[in-house]
Protein backbone atom coordinates (compact mmCIF):
# COMPACT_ATOMS: atom_id res chain seq x y z
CA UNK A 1 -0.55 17.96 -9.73
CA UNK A 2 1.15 17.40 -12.77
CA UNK A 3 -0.59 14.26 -15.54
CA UNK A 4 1.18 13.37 -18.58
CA UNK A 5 0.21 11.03 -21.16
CA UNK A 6 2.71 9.48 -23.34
CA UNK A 7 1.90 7.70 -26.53
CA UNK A 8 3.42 6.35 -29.70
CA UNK A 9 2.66 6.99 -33.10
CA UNK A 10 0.08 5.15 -34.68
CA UNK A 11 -0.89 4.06 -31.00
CA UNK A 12 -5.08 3.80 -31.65
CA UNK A 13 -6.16 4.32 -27.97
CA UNK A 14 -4.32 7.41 -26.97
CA UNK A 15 -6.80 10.17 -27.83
CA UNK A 16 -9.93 7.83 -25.84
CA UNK A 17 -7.03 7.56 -23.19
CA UNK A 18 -6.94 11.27 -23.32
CA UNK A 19 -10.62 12.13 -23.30
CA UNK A 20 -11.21 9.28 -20.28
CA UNK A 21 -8.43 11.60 -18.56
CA UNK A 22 -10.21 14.90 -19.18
CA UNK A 23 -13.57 13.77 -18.01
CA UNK A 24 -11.95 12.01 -14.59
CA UNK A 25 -9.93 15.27 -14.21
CA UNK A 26 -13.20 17.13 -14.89
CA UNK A 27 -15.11 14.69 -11.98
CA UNK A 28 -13.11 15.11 -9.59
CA UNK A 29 -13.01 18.74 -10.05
CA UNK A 30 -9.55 19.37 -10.98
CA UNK A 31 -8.34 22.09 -13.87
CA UNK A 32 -5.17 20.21 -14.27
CA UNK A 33 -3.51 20.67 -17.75
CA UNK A 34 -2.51 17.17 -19.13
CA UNK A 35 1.12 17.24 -20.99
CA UNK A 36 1.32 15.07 -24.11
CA UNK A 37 4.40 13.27 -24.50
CA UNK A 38 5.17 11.07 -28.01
CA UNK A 39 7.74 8.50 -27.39
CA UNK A 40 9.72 8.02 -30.73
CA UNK A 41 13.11 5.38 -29.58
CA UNK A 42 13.31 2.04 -27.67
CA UNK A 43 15.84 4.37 -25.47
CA UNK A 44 13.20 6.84 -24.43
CA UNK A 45 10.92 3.79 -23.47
CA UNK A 46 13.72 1.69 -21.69
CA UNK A 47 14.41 5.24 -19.75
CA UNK A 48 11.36 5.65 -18.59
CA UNK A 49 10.16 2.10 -18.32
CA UNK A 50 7.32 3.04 -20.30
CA UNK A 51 4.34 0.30 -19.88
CA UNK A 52 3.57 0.70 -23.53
CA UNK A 53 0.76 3.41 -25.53
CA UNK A 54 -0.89 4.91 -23.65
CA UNK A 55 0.32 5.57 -20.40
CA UNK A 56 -0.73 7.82 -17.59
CA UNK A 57 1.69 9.26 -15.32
CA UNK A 58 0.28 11.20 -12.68
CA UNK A 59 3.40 13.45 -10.58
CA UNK A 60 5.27 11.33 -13.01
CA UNK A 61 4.03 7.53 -11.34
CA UNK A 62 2.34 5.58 -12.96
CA UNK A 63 -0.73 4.46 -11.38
CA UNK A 64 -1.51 1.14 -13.47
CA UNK A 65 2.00 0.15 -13.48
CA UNK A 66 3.15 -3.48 -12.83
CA UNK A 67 6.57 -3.86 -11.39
CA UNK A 68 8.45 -5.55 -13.54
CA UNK A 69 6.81 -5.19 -16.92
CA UNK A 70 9.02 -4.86 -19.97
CA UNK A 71 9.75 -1.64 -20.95
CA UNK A 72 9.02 -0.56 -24.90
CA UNK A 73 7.52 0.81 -27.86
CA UNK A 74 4.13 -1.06 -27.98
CA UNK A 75 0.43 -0.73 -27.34
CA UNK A 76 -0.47 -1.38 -23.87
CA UNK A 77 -3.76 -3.28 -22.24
CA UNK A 78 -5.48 -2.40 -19.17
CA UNK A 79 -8.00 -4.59 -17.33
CA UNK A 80 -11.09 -2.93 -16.51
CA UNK A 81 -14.65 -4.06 -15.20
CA UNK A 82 -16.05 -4.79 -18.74
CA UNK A 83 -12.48 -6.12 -19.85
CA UNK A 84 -9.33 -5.61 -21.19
CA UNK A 85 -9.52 -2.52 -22.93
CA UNK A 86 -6.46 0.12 -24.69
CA UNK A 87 -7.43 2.90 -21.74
CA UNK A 88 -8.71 2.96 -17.97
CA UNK A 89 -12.06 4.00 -17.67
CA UNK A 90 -13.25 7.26 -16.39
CA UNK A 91 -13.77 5.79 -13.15
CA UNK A 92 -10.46 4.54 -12.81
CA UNK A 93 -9.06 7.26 -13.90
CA UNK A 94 -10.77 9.58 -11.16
CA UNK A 95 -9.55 6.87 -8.50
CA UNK A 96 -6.18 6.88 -9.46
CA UNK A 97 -6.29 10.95 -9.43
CA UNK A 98 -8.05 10.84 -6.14
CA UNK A 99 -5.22 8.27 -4.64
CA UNK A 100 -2.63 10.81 -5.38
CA UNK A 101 -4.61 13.75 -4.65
CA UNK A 102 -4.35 12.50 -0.78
């Protein structure tokens, strides 16, 4: 399985992104290194269609992704049970890993 995480500078959610990603990759009982990716131009972003900082790609999808969302250099917001929040939880997390682990 390969699990990136691409960010921006100055992004503040990234490294609690990365540490929800560790433990769900840790749950589910996967050794899985995570790449770290920094996005620096609008063209990388438009490219990719990044979501916005941070975002998970897992075998390069991305697993909260909304069809259609602007590509671009910005923070991004995830809804989670307690609210929107700058990462998925853990527990989201270890779904989305699970999903593609099937």
């Amino acid at each position: 399985m390969s699990v990136e995480l691409l960010y921006i500078d100055g992004c503040p959610s990234w490294r609690a992104a990365d540490d929800n990603l560790q433990a769900a990759l840790h749950r589910v009982g996967r050794s899985d290194r995570v790449a770290h990716r920094m996005l620096v131009t609008t063209e990388e972003a438009d490219a990719i269609g990044f979501a916005g900082s941070p975002t998970v790609l897992i075998d390069g999808r991305d697993p909260f992704g909304t069809p259609g969302a602007a590509a671009g250099l910005a923070c991004r917001v995830y809804p989670t049970p307690e609210g929107p929040a700058g990462t998925p939880t853990v527990a989201q997390l270890e779904a989305a890993l699970t999903a593609d682990a099937l």
